[in-house]
Protein backbone atom coordinates (compact mmCIF):
# COMPACT_ATOMS: atom_id res chain seq x y z
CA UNK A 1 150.82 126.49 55.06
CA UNK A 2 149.19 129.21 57.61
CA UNK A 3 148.68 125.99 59.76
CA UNK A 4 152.30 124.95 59.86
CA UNK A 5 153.22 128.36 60.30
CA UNK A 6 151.07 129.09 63.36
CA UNK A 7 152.16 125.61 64.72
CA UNK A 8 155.84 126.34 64.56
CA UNK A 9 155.59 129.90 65.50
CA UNK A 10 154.04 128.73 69.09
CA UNK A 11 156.36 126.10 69.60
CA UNK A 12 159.23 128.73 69.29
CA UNK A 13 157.56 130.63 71.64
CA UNK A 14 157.39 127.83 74.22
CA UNK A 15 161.42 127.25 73.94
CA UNK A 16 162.13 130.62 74.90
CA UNK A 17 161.53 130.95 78.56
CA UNK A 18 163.12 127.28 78.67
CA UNK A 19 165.98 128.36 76.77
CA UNK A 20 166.71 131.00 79.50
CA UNK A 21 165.96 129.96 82.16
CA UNK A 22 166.31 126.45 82.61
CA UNK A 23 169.11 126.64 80.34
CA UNK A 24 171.34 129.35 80.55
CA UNK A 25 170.83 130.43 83.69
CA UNK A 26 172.52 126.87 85.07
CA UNK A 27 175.79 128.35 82.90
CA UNK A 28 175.71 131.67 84.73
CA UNK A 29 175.10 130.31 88.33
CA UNK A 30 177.50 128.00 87.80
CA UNK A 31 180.18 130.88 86.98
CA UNK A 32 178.60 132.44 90.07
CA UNK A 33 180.18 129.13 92.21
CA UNK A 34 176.52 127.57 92.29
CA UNK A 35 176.64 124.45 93.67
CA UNK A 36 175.88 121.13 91.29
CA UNK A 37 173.31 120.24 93.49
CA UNK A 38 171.24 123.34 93.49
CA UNK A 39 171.50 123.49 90.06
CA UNK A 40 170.17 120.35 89.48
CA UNK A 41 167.46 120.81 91.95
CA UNK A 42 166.61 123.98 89.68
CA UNK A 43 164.44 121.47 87.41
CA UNK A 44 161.82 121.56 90.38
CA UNK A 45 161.06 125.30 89.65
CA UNK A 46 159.23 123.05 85.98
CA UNK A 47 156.65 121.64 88.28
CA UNK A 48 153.53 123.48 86.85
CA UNK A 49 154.14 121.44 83.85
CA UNK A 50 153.88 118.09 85.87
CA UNK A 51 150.82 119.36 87.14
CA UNK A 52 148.74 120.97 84.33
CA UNK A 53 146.82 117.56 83.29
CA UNK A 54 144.40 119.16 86.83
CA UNK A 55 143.64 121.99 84.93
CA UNK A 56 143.75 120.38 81.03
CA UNK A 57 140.40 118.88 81.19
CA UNK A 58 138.41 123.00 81.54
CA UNK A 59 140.45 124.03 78.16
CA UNK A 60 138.25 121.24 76.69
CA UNK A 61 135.15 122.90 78.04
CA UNK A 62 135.59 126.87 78.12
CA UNK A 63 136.51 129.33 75.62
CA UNK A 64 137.76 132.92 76.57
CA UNK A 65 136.35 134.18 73.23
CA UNK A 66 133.49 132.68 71.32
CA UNK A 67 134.49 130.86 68.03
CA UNK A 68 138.03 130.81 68.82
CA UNK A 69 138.32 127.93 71.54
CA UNK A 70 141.84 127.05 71.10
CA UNK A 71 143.14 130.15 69.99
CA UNK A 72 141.66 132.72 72.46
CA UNK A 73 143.70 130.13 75.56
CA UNK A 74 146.91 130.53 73.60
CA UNK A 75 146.94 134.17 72.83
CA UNK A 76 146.33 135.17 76.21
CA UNK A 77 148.37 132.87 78.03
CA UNK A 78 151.49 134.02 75.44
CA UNK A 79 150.76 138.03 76.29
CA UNK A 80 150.44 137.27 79.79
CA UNK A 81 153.98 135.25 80.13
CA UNK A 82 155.70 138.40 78.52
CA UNK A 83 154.11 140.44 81.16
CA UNK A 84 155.67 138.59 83.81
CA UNK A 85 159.11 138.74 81.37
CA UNK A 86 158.70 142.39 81.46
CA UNK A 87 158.61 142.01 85.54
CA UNK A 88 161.70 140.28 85.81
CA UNK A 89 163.37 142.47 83.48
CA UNK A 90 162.43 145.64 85.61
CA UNK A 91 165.20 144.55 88.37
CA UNK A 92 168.76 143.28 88.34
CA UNK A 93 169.62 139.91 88.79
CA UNK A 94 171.55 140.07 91.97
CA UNK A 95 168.30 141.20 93.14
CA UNK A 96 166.34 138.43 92.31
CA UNK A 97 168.94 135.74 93.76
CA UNK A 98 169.71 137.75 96.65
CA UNK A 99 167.25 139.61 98.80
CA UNK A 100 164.37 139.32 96.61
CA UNK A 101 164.98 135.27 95.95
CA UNK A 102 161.21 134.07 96.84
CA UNK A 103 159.60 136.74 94.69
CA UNK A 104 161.95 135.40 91.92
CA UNK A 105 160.86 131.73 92.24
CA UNK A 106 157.47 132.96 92.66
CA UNK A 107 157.77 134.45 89.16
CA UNK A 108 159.15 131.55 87.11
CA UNK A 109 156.60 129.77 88.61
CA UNK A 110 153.88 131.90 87.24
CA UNK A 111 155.88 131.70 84.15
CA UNK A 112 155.73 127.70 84.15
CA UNK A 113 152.60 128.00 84.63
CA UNK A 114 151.06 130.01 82.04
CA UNK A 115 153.38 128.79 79.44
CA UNK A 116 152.30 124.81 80.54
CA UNK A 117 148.81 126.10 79.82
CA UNK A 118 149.61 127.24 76.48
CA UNK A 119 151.19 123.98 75.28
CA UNK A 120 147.83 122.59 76.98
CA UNK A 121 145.98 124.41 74.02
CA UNK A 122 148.80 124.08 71.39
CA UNK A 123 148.93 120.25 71.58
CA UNK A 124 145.43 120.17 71.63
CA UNK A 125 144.86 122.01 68.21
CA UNK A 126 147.27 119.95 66.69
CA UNK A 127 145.96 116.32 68.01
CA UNK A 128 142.78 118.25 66.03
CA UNK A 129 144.13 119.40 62.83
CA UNK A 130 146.76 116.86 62.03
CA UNK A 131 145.29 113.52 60.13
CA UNK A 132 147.94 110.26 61.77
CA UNK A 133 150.09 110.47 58.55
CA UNK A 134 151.01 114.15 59.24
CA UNK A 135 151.50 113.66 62.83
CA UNK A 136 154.92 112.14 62.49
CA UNK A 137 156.20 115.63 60.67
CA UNK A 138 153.98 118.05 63.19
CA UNK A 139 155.70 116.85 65.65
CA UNK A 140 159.53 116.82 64.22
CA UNK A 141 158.01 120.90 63.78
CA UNK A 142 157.23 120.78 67.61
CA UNK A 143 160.05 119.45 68.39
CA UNK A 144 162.30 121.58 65.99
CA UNK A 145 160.20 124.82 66.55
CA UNK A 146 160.69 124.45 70.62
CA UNK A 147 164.88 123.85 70.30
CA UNK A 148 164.74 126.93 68.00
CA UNK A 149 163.37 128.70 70.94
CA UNK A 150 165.47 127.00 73.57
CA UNK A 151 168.57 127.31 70.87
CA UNK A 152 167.72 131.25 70.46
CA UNK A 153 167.59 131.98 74.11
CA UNK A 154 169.85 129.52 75.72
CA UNK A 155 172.84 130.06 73.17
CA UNK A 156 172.58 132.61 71.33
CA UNK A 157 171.10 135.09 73.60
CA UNK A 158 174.01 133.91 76.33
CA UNK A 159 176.47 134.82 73.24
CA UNK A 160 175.06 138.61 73.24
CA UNK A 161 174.51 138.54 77.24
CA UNK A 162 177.85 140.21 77.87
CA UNK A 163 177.30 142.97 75.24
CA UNK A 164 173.21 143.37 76.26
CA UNK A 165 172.93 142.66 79.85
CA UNK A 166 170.17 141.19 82.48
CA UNK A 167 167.36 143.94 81.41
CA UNK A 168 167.96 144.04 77.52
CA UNK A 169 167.63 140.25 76.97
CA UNK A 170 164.65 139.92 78.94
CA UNK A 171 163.57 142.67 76.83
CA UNK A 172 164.34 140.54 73.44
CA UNK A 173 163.43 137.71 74.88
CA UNK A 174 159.73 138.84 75.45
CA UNK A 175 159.98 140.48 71.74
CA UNK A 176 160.60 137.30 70.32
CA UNK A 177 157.92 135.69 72.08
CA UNK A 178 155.04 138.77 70.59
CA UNK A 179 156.52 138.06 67.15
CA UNK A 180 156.01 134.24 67.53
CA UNK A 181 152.30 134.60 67.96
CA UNK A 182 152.17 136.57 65.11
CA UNK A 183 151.31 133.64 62.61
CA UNK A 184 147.83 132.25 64.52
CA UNK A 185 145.87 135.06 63.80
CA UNK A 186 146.10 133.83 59.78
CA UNK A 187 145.40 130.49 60.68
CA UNK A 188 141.86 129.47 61.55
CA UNK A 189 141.52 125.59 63.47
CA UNK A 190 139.01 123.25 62.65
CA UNK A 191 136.11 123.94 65.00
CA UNK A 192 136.20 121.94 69.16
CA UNK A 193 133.55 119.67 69.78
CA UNK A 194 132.54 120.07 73.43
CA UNK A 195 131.86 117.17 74.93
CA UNK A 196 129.73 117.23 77.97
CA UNK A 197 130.41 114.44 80.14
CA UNK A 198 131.31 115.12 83.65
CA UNK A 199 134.83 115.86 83.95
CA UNK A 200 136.38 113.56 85.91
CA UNK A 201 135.06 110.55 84.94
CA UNK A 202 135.98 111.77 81.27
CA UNK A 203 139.62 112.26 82.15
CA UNK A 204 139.52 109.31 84.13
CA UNK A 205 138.76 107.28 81.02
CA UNK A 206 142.43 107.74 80.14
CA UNK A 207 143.44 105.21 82.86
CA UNK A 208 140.75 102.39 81.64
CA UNK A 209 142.37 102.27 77.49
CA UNK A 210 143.61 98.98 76.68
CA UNK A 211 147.08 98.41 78.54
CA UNK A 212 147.04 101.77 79.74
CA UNK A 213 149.56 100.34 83.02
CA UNK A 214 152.37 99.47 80.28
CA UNK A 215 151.72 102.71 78.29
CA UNK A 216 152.32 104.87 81.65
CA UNK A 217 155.34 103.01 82.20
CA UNK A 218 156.91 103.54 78.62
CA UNK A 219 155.88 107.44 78.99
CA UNK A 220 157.89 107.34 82.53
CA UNK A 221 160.81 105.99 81.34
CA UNK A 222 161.70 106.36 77.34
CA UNK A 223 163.30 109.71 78.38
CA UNK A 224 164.41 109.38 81.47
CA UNK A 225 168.03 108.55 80.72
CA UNK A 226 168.07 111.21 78.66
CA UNK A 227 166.55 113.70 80.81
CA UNK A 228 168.81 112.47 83.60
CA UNK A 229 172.20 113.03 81.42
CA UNK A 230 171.67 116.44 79.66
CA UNK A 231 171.42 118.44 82.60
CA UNK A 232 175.06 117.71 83.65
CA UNK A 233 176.24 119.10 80.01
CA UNK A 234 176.43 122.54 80.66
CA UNK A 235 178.17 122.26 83.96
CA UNK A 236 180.48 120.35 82.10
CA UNK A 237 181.45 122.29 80.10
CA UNK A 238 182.09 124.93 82.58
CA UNK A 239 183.67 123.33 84.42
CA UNK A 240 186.24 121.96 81.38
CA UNK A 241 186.90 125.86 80.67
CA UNK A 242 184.27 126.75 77.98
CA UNK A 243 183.15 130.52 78.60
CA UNK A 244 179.75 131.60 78.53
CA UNK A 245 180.32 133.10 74.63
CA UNK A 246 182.34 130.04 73.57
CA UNK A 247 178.93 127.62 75.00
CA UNK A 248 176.52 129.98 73.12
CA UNK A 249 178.22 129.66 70.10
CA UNK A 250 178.66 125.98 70.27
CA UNK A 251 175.14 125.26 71.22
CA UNK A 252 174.07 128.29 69.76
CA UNK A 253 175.15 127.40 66.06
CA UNK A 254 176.24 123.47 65.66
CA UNK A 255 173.46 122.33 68.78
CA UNK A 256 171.15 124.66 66.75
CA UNK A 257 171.38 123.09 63.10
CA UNK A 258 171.92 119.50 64.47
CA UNK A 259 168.71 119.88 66.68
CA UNK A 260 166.48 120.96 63.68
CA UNK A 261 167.96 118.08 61.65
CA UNK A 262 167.50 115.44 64.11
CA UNK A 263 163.90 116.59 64.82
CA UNK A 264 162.88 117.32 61.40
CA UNK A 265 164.37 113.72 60.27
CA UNK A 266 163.21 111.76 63.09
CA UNK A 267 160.01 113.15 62.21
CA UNK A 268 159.76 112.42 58.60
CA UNK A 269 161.21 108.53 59.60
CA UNK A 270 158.44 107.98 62.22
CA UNK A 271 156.38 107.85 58.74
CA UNK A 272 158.53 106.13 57.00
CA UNK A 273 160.09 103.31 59.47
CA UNK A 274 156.87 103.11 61.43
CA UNK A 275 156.25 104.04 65.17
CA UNK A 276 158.07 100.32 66.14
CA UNK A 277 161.36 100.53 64.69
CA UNK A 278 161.78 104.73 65.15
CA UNK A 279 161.19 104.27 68.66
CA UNK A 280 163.44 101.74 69.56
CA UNK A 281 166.45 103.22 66.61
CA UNK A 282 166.25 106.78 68.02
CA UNK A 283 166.47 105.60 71.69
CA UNK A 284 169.49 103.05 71.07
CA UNK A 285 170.94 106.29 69.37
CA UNK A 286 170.02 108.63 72.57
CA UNK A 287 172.45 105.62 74.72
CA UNK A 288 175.38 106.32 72.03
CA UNK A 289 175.12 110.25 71.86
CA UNK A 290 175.20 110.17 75.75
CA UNK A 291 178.30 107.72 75.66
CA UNK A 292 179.91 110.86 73.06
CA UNK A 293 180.40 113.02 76.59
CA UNK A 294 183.18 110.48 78.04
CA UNK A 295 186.41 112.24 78.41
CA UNK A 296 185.46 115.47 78.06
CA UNK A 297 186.81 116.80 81.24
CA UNK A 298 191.08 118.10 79.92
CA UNK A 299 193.63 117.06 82.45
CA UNK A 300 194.83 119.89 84.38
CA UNK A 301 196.64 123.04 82.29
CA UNK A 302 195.29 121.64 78.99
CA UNK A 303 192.77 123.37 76.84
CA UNK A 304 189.42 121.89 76.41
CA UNK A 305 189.44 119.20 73.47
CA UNK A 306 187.07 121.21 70.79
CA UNK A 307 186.78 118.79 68.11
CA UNK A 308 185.65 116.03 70.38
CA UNK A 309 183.20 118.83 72.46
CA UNK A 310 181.47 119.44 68.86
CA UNK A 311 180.83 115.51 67.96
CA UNK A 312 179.18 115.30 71.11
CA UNK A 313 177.08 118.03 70.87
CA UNK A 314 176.04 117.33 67.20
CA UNK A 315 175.43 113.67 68.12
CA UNK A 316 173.21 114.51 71.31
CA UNK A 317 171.08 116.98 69.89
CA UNK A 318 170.46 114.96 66.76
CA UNK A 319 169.41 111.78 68.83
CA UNK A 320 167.72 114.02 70.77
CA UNK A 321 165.18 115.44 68.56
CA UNK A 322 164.71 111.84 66.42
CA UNK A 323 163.20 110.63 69.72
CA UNK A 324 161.53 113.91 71.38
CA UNK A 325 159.54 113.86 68.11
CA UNK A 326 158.59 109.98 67.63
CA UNK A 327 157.56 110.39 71.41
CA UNK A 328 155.68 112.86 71.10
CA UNK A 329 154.10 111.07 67.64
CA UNK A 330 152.40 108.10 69.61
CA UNK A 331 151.01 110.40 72.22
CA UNK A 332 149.15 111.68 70.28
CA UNK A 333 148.22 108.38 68.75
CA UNK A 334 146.92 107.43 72.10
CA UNK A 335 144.71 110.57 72.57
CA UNK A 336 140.72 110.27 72.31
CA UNK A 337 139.53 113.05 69.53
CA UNK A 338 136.73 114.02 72.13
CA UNK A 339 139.26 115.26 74.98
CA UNK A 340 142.39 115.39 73.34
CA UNK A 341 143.72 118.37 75.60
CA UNK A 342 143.34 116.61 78.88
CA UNK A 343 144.73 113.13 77.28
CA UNK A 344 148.11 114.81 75.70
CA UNK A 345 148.66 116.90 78.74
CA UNK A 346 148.48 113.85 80.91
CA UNK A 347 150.87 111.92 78.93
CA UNK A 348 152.95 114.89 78.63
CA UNK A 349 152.49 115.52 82.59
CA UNK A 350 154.36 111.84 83.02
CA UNK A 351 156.70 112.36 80.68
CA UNK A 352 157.56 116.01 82.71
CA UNK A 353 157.13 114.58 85.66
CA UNK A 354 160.14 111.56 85.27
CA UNK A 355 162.45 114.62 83.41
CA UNK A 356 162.16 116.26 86.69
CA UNK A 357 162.89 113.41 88.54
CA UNK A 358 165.84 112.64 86.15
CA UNK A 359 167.29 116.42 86.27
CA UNK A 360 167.15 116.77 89.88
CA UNK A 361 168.79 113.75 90.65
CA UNK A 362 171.70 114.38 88.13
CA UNK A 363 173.56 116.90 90.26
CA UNK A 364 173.92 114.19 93.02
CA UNK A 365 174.72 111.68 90.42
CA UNK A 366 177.61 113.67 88.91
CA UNK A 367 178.91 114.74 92.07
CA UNK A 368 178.67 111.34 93.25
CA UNK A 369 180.19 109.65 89.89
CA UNK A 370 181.91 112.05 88.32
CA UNK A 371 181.06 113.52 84.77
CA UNK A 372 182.06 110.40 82.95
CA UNK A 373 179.96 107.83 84.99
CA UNK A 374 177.11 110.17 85.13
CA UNK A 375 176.91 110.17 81.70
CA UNK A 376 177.73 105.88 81.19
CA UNK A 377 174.75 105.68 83.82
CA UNK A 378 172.42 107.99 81.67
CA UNK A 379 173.13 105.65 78.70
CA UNK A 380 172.56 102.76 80.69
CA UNK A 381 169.28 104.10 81.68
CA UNK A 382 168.42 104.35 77.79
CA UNK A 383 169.41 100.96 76.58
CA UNK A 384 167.05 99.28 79.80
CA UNK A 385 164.17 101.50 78.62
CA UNK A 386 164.29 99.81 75.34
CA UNK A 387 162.53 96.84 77.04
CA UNK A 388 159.28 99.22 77.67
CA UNK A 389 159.00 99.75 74.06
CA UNK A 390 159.33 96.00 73.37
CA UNK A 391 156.31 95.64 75.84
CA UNK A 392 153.61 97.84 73.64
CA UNK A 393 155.07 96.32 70.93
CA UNK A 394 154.25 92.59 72.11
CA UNK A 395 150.47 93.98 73.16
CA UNK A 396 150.00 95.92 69.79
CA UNK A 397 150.13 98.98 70.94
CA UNK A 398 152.30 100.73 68.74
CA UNK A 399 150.99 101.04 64.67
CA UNK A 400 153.20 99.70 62.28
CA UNK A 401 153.90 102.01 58.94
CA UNK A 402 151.13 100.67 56.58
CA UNK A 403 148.42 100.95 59.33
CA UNK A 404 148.56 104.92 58.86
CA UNK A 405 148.98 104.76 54.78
């Protein structure tokens, strides 16, 4: 139990900052007359988390406190991201996009950054405690634990911004991430081997598995049509006359319990369908759920359509998590038990690194398109990356259900 616990607790904590900033904070520059591009282009400020496979390979080798490897990187790097939380808080936000912009960007990088090398540690203590048949379920917990964060901080903290202000839900914001370290210090990982190969040529390694071309290509592109269509949603909605308390509250309360069932499920069906059929079900499921956005946008003088707004959130988030967490399932399948910080943060890196890709491209696409043929190209995007899983399916790549029972 203490293990789950701890697992779920840092997850949380790694939604947070993402729920803020790279998710609210679209919302209010938007109502700020932001344009779409720049807020697309906002997905850039994620780039320490495309990067930290450079830096995954030392929390392999060093420990910041001796017979805690794993947990002594984690602790620090969550105390030290709400330090820099407490930072931002200390000035106003017209501040920080005004006159003070660089210092700002400088910030959330630092942020990124030390909150990219906490999910270096986090996914590596889980590749270490969790046996193959659990993995399906620890990581419909990642996934649900991180859109709990992002959920708490994205929706409902934009539902109390109005009533708490810039300072005050920093303030709660870094609270919530203290309390979500909380359960690690009752739960004591299985001991790291070190292995002491030379670095590089250990990471290296990576690149010479079996097939490892047609793997990299599945991790670029299984997500990218989703990645490339969400970041248009909020935007959307803006701009079809949802208010910042009416977005919370819709993401906030239906994305919130749709999320954790679609993550939880999808995680529990990974086990049962097997890593094949999940894969390709969820993502067929992503292309429909992204379809569910068409005709959002209410002709001019009418009132947004909330029944059909709700559908489409509960479908996306749902479809969402089912793939996020069988994803995340065969990465870890794929890393070696010897280095399995620096193999999940490189698969994680590609994944990152086509999401940014995807998000900062969207503005232009929905500018370009429109709303509803930036979201029919987004789908589009899904159904074509069906033929990647096909591929590792052909070369045996992928473990059917009664190879891991």
């Amino acid at each position: 139990m203490n293990k789950w616990l701890a697992l779920s607790g840092l997850y949380i904590v790694q939604g947070l900052p993402h729920g803020f900033f790279g998710q609210a904070m679209p919302a209010l520059m938007r109502n700020q007359g932001m344009d779409l591009t720049i807020i697309g282009l906002l997905s850039l400020l994620a780039l320490p988390w495309a990067l930290k496979f450079i830096w995954a390979p030392w929390l392999d080798r060093i420990s910041l406190r001796q017979q805690e490897f794993r947990r002594s990187w984690i602790l620090t790097m969550n105390y030290s991201a709400v330090a820099v939380l407490v930072v931002i808080a200390s000035q106003p936000l017209d501040l920080w996009t005004g006159q003070a912009m660089a210092v700002f960007v400088g910030l959330l990088l630092m942020l990124n950054t030390l909150m990219a090398t906490q999910d270096i540690a986090t996914d590596a203590m889980a590749v270490e405690n969790l046996p193959p048949e659990q993995r399906g379920i620890g990581n419909g917990i990642q996934v649900a634990g991180y859109r709990v964060g992002m959920i708490l901080a994205g929706g409902a903290l934009v539902s109390l911004y109005p009533l708490l202000g810039w300072q005050n839900s920093l303030l709660l914001l870094a609270l919530l991430m203290l309390l979500g370290s909380l359960p690690l210090w009752w739960f004591k990982p299985q001991p790291h081997v070190v292995d002491r190969q030379p670095l590089w040529p250990l990471w290296l390694g990576f690149f010479r598995l079996k097939y490892a071309a047609f793997w990299l290509l599945f991790l670029l592109v299984y997500k990218f049509g989703d990645a490339f269509g969400t970041p248009m949603i909020r935007p959307m909605l803006s701009d079809a006359g949802v208010t910042l308390e009416q977005m919370g509250l819709i993401l906030g309360t239906v994305g919130f319990l749709a999320g954790l069932l679609g993550a939880l499920g999808g995680g529990w069906l990974v086990g049962k369908l097997g890593r094949q059929s999940a894969l390709l079900g969820f993502l067929l499921l992503e292309a429909l759920a992204l379809l569910s956005y068409l005709g959002l946008q209410p002709a001019a003088g009418q009132a947004p359509d909330w029944l059909h707004i709700y559908l489409a959130v509960i479908v996306e988030h749902i479809a969402g998590g089912m793939a996020t967490a069988a994803l995340f399932t065969v990465m870890m399948d794929r890393c070696r038990e010897h280095c399995a910080a620096a193999d999940y943060a490189l698969q994680s890196c590609v994944v990152i690194i086509a999401g940014m890709l995807a998000g900062a491209l969207s503005g232009f696409s929905a500018k370009a398109l429109g709303y509803d043929g930036h979201f029919m190209l987004s789908a589009i995007l899904c159904v074509a990356a069906m033929s990647a899983v096909w591929a590792l399916v052909q070369r045996g790549l992928l473990p059917s259900r009664k190879a891991l029972v």
